[in-house]
PDB file of N, CA and C in Angstrom:
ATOM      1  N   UNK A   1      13.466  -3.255  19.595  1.00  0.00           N
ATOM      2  CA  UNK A   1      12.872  -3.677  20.832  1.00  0.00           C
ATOM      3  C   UNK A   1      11.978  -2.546  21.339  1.00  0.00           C
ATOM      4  N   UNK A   2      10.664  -2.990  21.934  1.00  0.00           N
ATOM      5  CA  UNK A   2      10.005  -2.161  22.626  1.00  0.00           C
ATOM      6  C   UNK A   2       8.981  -2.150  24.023  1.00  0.00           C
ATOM      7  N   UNK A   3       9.059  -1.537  24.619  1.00  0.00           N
ATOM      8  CA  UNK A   3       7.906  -2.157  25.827  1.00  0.00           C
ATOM      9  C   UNK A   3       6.364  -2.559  25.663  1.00  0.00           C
ATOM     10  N   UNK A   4       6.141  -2.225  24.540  1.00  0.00           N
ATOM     11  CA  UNK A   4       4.812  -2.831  24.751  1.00  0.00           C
ATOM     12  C   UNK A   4       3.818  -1.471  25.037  1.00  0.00           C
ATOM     13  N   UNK A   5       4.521  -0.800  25.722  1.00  0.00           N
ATOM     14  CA  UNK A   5       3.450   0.241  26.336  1.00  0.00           C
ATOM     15  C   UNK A   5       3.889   2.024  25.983  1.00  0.00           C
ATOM     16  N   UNK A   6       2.647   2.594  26.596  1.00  0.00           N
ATOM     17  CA  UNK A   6       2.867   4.205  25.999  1.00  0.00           C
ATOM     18  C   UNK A   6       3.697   4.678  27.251  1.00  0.00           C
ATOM     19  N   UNK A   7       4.757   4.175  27.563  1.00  0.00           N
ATOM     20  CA  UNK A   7       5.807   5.198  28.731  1.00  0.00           C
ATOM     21  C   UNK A   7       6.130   6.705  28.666  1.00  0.00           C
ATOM     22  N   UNK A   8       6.060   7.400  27.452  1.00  0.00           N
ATOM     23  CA  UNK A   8       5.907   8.538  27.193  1.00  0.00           C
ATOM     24  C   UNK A   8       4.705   9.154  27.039  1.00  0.00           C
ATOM     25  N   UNK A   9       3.529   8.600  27.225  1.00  0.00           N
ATOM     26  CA  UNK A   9       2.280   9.189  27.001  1.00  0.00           C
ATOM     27  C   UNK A   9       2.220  10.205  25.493  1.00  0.00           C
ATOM     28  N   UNK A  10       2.705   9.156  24.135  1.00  0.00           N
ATOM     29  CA  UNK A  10       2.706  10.240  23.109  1.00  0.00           C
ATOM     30  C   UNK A  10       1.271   9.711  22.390  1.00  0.00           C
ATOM     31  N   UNK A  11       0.909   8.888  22.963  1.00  0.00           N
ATOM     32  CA  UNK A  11      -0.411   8.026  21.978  1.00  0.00           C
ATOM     33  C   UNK A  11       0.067   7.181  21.413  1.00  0.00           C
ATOM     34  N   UNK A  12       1.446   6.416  21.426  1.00  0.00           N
ATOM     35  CA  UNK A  12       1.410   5.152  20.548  1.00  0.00           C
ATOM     36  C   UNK A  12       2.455   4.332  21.524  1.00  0.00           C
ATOM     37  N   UNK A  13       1.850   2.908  21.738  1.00  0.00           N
ATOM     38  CA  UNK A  13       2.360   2.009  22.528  1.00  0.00           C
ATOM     39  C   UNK A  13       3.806   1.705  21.883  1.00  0.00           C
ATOM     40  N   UNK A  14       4.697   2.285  21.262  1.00  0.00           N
ATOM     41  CA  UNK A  14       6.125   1.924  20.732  1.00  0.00           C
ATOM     42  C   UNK A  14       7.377   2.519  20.894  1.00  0.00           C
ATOM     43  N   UNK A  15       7.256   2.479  22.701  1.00  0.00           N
ATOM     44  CA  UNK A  15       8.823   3.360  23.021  1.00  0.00           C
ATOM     45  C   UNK A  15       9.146   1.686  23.586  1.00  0.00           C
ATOM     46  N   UNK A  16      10.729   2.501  23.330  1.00  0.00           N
ATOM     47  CA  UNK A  16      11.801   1.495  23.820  1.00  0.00           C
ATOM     48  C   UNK A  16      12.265   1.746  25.432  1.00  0.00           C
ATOM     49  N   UNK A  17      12.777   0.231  25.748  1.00  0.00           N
ATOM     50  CA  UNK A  17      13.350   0.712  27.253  1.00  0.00           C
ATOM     51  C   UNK A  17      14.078   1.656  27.122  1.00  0.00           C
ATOM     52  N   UNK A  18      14.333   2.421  28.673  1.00  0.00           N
ATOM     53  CA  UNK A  18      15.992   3.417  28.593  1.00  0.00           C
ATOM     54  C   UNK A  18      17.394   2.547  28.167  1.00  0.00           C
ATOM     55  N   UNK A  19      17.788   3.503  27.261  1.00  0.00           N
ATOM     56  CA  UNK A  19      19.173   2.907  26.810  1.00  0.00           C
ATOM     57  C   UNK A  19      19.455   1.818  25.722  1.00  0.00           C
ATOM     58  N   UNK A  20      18.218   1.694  25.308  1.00  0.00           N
ATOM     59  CA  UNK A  20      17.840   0.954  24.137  1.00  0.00           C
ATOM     60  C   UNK A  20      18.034   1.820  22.308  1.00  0.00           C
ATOM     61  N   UNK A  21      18.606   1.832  21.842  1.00  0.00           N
ATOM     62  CA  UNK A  21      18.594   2.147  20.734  1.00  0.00           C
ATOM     63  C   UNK A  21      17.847   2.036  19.444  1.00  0.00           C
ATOM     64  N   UNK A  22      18.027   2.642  18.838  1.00  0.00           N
ATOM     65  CA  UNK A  22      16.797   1.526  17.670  1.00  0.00           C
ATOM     66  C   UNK A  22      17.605   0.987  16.844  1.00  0.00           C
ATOM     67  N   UNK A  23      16.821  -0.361  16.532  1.00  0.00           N
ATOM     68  CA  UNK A  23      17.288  -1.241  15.495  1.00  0.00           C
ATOM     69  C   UNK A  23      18.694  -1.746  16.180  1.00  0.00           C
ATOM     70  N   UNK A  24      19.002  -2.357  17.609  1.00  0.00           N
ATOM     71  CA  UNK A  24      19.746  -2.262  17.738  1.00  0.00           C
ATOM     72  C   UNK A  24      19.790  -3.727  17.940  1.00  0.00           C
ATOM     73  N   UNK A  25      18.978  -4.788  18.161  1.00  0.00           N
ATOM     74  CA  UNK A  25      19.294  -6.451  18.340  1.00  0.00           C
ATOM     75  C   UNK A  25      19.961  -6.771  16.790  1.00  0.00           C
ATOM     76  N   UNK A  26      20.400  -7.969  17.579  1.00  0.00           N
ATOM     77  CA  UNK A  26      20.919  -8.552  16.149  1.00  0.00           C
ATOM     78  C   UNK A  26      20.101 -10.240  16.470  1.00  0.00           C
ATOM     79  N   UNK A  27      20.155 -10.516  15.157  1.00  0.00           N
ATOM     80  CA  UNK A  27      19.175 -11.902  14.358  1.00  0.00           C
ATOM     81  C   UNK A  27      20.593 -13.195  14.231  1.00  0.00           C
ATOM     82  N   UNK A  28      20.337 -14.201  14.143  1.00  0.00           N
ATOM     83  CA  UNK A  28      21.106 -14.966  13.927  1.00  0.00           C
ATOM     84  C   UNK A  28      21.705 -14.684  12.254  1.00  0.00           C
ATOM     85  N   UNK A  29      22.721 -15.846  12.117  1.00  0.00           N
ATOM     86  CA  UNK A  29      23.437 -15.458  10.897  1.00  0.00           C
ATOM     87  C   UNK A  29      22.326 -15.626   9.830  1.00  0.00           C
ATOM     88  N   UNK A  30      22.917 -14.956   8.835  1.00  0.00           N
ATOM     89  CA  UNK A  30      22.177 -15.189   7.451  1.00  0.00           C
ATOM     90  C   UNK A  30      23.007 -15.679   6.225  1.00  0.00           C
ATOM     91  N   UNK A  31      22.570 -17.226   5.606  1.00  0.00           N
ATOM     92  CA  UNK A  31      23.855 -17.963   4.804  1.00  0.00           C
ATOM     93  C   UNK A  31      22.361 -17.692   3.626  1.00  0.00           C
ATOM     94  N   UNK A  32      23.610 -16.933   2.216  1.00  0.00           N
ATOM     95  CA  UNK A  32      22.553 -17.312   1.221  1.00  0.00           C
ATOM     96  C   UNK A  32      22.968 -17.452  -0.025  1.00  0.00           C
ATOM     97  N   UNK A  33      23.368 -18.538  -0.821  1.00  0.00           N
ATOM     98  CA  UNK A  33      24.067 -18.510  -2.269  1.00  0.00           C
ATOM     99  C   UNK A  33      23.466 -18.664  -3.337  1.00  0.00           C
ATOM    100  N   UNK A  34      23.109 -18.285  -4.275  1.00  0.00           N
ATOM    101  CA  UNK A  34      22.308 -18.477  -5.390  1.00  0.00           C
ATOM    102  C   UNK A  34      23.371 -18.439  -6.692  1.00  0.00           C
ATOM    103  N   UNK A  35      23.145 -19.425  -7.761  1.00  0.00           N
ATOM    104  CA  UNK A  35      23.799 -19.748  -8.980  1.00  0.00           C
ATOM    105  C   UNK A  35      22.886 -19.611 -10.153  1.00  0.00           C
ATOM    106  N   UNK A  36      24.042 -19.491 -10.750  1.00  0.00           N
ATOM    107  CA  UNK A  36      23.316 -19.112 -12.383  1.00  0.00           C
ATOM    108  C   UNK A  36      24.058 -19.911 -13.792  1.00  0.00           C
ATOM    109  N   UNK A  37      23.692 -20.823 -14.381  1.00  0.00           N
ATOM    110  CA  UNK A  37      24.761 -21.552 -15.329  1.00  0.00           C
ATOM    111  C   UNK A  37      23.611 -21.413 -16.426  1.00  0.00           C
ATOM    112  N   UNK A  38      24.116 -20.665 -17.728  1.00  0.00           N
ATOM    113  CA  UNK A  38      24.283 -20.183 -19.287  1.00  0.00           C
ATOM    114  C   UNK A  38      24.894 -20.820 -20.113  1.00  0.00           C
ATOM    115  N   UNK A  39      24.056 -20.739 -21.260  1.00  0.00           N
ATOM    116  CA  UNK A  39      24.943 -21.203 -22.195  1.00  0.00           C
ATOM    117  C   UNK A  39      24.485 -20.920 -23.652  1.00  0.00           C
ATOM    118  N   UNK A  40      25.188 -20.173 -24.285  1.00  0.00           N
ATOM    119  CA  UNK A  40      24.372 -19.482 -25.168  1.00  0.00           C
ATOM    120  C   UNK A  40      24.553 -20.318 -26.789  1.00  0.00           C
ATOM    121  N   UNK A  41      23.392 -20.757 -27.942  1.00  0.00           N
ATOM    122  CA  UNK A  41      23.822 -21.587 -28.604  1.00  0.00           C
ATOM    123  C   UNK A  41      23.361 -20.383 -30.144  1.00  0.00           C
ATOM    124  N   UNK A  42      24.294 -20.618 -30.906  1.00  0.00           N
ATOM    125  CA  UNK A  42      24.521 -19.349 -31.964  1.00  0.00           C
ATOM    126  C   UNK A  42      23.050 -20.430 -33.254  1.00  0.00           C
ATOM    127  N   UNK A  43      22.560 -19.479 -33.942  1.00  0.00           N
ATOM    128  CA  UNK A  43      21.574 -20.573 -34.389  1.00  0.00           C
ATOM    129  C   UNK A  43      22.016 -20.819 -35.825  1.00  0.00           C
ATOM    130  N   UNK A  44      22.715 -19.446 -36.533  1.00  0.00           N
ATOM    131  CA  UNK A  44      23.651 -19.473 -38.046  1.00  0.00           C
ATOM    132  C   UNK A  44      24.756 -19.583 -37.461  1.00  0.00           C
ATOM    133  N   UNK A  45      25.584 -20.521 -38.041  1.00  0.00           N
ATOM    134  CA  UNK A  45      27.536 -20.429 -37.516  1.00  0.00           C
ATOM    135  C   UNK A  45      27.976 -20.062 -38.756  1.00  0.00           C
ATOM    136  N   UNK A  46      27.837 -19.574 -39.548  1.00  0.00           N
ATOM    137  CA  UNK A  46      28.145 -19.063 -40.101  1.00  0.00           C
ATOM    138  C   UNK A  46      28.434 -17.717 -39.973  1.00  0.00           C
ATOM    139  N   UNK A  47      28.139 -16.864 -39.324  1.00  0.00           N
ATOM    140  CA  UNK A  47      27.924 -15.895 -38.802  1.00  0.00           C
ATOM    141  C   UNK A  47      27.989 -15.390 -37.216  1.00  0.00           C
ATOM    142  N   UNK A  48      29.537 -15.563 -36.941  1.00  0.00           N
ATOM    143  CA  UNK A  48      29.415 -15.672 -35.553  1.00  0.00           C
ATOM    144  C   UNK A  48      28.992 -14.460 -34.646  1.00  0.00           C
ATOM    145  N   UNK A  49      29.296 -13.223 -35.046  1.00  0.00           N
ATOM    146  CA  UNK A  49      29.407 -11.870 -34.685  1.00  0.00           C
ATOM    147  C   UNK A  49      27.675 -11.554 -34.418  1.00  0.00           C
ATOM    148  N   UNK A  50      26.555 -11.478 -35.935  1.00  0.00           N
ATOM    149  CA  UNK A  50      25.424 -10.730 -35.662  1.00  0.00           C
ATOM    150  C   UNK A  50      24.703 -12.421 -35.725  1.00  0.00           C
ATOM    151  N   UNK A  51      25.050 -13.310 -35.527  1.00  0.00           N
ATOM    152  CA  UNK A  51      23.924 -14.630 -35.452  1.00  0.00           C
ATOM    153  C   UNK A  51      22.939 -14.286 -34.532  1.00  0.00           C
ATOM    154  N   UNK A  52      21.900 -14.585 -34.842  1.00  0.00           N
ATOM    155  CA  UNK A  52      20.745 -14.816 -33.765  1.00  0.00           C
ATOM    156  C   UNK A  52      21.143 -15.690 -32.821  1.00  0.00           C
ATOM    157  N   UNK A  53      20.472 -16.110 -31.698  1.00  0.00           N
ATOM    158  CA  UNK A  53      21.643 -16.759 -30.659  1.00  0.00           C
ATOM    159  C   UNK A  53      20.157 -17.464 -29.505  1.00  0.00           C
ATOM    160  N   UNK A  54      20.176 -18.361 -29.159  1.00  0.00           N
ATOM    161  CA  UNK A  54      19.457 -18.671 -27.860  1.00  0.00           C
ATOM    162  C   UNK A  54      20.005 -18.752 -26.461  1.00  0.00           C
ATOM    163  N   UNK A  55      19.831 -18.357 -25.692  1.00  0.00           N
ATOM    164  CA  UNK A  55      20.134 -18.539 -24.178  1.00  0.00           C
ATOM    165  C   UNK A  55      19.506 -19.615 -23.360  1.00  0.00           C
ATOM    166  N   UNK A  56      19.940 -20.414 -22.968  1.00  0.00           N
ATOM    167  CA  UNK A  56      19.166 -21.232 -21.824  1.00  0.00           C
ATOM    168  C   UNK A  56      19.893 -20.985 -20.463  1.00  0.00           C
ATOM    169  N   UNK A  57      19.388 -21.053 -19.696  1.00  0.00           N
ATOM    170  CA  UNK A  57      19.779 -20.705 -18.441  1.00  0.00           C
ATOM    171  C   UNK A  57      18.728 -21.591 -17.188  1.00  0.00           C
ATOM    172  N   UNK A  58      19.515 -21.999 -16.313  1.00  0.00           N
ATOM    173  CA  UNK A  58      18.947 -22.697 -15.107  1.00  0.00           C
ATOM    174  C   UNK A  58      19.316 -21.673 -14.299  1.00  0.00           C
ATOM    175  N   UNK A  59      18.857 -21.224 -13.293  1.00  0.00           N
ATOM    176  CA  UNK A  59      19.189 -20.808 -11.600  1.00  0.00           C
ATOM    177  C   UNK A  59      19.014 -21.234 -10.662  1.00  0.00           C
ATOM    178  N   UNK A  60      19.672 -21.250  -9.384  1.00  0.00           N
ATOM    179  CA  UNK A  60      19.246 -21.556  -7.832  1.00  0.00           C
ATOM    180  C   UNK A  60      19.210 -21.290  -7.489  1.00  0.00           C
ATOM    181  N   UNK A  61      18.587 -20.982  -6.439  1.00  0.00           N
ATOM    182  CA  UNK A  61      18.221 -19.736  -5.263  1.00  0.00           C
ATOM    183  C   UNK A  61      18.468 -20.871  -4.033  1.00  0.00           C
ATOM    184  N   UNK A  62      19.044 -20.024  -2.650  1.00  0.00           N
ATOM    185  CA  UNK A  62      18.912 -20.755  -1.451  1.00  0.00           C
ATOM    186  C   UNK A  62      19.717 -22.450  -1.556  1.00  0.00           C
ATOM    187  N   UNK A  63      21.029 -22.058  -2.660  1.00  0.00           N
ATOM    188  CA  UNK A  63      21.548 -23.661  -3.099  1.00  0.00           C
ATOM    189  C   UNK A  63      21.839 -24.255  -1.652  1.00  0.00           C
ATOM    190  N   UNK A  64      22.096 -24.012  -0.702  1.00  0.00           N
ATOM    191  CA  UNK A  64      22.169 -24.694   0.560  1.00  0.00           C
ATOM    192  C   UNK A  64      21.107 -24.975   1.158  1.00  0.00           C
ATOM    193  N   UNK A  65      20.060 -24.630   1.365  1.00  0.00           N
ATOM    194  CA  UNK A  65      18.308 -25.238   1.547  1.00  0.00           C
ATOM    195  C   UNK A  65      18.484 -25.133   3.070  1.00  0.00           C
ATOM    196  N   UNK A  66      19.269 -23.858   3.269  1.00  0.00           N
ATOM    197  CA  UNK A  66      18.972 -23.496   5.041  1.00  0.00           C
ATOM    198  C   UNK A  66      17.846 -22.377   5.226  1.00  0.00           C
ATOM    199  N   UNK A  67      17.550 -22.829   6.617  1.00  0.00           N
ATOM    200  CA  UNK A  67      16.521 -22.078   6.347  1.00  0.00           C
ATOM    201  C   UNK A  67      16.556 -20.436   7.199  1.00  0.00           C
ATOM    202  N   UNK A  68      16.967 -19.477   6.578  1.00  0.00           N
ATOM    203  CA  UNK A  68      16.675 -18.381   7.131  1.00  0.00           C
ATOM    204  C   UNK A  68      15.434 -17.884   7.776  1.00  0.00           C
ATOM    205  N   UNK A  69      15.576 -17.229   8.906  1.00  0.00           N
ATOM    206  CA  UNK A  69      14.210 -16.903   9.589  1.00  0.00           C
ATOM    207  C   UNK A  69      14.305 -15.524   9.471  1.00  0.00           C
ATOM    208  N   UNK A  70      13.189 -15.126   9.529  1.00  0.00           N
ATOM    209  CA  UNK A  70      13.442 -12.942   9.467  1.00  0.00           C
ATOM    210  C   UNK A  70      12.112 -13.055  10.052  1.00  0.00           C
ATOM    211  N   UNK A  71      11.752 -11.536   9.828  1.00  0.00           N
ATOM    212  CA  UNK A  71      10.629 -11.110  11.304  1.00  0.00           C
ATOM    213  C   UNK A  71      10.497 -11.233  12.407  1.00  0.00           C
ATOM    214  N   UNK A  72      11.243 -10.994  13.619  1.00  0.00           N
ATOM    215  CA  UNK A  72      11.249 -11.201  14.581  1.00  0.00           C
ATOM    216  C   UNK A  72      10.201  -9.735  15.311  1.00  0.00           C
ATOM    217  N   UNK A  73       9.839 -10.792  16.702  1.00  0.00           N
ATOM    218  CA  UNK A  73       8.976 -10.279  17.471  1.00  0.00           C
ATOM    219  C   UNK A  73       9.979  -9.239  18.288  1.00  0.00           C
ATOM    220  N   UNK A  74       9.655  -7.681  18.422  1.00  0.00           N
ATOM    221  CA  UNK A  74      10.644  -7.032  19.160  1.00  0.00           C
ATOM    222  C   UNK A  74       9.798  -6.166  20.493  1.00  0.00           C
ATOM    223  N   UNK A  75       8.475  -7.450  20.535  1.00  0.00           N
ATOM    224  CA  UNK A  75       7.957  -6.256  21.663  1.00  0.00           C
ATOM    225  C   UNK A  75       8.067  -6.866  22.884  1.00  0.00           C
ATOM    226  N   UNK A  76       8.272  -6.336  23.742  1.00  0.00           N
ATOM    227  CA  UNK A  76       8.848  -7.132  25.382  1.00  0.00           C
ATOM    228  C   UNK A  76       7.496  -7.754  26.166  1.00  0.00           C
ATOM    229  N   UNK A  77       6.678  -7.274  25.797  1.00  0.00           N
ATOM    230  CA  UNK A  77       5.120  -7.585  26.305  1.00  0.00           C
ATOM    231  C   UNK A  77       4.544  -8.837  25.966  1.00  0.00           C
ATOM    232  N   UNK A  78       5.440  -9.293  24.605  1.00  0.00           N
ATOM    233  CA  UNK A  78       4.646 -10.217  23.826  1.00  0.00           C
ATOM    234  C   UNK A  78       5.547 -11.757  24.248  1.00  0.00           C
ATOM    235  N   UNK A  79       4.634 -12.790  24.515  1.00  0.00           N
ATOM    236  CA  UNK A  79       4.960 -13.602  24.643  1.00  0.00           C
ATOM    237  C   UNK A  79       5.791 -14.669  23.484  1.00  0.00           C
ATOM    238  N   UNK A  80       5.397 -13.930  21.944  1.00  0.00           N
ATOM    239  CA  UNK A  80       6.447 -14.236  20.964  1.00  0.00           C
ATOM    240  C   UNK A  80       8.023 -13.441  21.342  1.00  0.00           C
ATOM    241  N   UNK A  81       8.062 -12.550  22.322  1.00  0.00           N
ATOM    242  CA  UNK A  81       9.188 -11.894  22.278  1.00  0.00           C
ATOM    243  C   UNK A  81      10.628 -12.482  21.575  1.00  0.00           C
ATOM    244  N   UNK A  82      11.226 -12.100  20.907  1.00  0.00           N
ATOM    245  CA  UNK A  82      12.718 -12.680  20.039  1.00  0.00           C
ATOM    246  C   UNK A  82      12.357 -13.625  19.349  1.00  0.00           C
ATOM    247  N   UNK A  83      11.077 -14.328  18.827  1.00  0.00           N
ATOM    248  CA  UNK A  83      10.922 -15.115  18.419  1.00  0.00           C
ATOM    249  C   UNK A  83      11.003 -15.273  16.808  1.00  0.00           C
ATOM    250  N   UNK A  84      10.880 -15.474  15.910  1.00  0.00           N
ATOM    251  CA  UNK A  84      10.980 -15.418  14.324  1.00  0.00           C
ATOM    252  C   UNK A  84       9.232 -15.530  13.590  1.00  0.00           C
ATOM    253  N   UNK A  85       8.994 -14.645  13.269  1.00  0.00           N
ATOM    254  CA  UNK A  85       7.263 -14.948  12.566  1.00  0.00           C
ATOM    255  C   UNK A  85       7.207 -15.707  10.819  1.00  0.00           C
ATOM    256  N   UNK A  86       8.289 -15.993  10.622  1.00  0.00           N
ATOM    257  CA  UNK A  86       8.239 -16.107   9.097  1.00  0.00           C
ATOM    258  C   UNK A  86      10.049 -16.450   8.668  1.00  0.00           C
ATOM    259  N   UNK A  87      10.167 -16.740   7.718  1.00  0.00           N
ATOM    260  CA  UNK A  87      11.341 -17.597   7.233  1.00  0.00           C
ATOM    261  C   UNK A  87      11.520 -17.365   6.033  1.00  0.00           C
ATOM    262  N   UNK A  88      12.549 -16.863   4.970  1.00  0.00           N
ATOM    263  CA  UNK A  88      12.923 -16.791   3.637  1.00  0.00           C
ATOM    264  C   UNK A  88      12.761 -17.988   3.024  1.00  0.00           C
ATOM    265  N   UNK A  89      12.618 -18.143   1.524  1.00  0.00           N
ATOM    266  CA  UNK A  89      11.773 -19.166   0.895  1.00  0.00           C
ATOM    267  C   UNK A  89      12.798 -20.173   0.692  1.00  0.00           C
ATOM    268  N   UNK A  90      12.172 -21.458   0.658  1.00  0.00           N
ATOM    269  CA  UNK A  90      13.258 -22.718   0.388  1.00  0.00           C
ATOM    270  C   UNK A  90      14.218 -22.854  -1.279  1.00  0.00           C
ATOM    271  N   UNK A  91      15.194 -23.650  -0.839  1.00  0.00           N
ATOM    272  CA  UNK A  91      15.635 -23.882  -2.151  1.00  0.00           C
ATOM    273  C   UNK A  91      14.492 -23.803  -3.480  1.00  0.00           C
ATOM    274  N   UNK A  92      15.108 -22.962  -4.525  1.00  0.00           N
ATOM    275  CA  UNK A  92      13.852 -23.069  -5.598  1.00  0.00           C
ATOM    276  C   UNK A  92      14.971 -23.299  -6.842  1.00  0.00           C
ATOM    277  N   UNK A  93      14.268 -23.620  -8.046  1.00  0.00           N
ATOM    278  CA  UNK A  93      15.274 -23.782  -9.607  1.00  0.00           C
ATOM    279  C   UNK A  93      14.273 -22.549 -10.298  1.00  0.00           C
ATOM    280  N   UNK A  94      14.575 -22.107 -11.291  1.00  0.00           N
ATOM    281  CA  UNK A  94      14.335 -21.836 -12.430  1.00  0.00           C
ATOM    282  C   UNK A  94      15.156 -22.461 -13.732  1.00  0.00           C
ATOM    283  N   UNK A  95      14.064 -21.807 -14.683  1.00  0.00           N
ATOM    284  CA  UNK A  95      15.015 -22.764 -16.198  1.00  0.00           C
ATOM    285  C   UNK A  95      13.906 -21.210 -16.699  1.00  0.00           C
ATOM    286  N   UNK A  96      14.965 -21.099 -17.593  1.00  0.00           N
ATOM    287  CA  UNK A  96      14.914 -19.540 -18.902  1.00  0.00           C
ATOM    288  C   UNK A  96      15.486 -19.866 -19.894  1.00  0.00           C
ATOM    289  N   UNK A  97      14.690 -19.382 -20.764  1.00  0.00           N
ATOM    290  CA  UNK A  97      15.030 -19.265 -22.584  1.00  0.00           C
ATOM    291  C   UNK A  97      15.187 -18.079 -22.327  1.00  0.00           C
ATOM    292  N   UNK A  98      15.866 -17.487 -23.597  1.00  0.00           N
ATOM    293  CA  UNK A  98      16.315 -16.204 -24.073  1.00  0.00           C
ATOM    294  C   UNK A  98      16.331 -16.420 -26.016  1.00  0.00           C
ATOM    295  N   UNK A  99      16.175 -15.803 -26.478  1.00  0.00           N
ATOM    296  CA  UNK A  99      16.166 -15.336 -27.909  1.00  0.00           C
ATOM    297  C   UNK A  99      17.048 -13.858 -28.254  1.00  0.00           C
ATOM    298  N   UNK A 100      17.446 -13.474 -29.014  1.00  0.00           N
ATOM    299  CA  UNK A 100      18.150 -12.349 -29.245  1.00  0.00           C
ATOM    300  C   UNK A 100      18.518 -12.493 -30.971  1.00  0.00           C
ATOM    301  N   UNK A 101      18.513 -11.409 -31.439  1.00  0.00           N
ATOM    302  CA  UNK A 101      18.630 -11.334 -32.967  1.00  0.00           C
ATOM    303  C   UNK A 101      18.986  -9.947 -33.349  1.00  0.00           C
TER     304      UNK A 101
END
């Protein structure tokens, strides 16, 4: 949090009120789970130990599709004051190959 203004006359408009700390608001909660399901397929079975082997893999990011907000406005002057400028990215998938030999 900050006033907006140079109250200390140091040249930069970014002091805090008295008794203000830094970094001291807190943001609403933050929920975030991401998954990962593998499965690795051997390509000689004959050879279980040094087989060459493929990986496929899916992931999820954000598996609950809430939406986190971050960046908040912390200047007291500003009419965004406490407000959120931006939001962590929505549910996404990936899909991965892997090779190994």
């Amino acid at each position: 949090m900050i006033t907006g203004r140079d109250d200390n006359r140091g040249g930069l408009a970014l002091d805090r009120p008295a008794g203000v700390r830094r970094n001291s608001l807190e943001g609403p909660n933050y929920v975030g789970l991401d998954l990962r399901l593998s499965k690795d397929f051997a390509l000689d079975t004959s050879k279980k130990e040094k087989s060459p082997k493929v990986t496929a893999a899916i992931d999820a990011f954000n598996v609950t599709n809430r939406v986190n907000y971050s960046g908040y406005v912390g200047n007291l002057s500003s009419p965004f004051f406490g407000r959120a400028i931006s939001s962590r990215p929505a549910r996404r998938l990936q899909l991965s190959m892997r090779f190994a030999f």
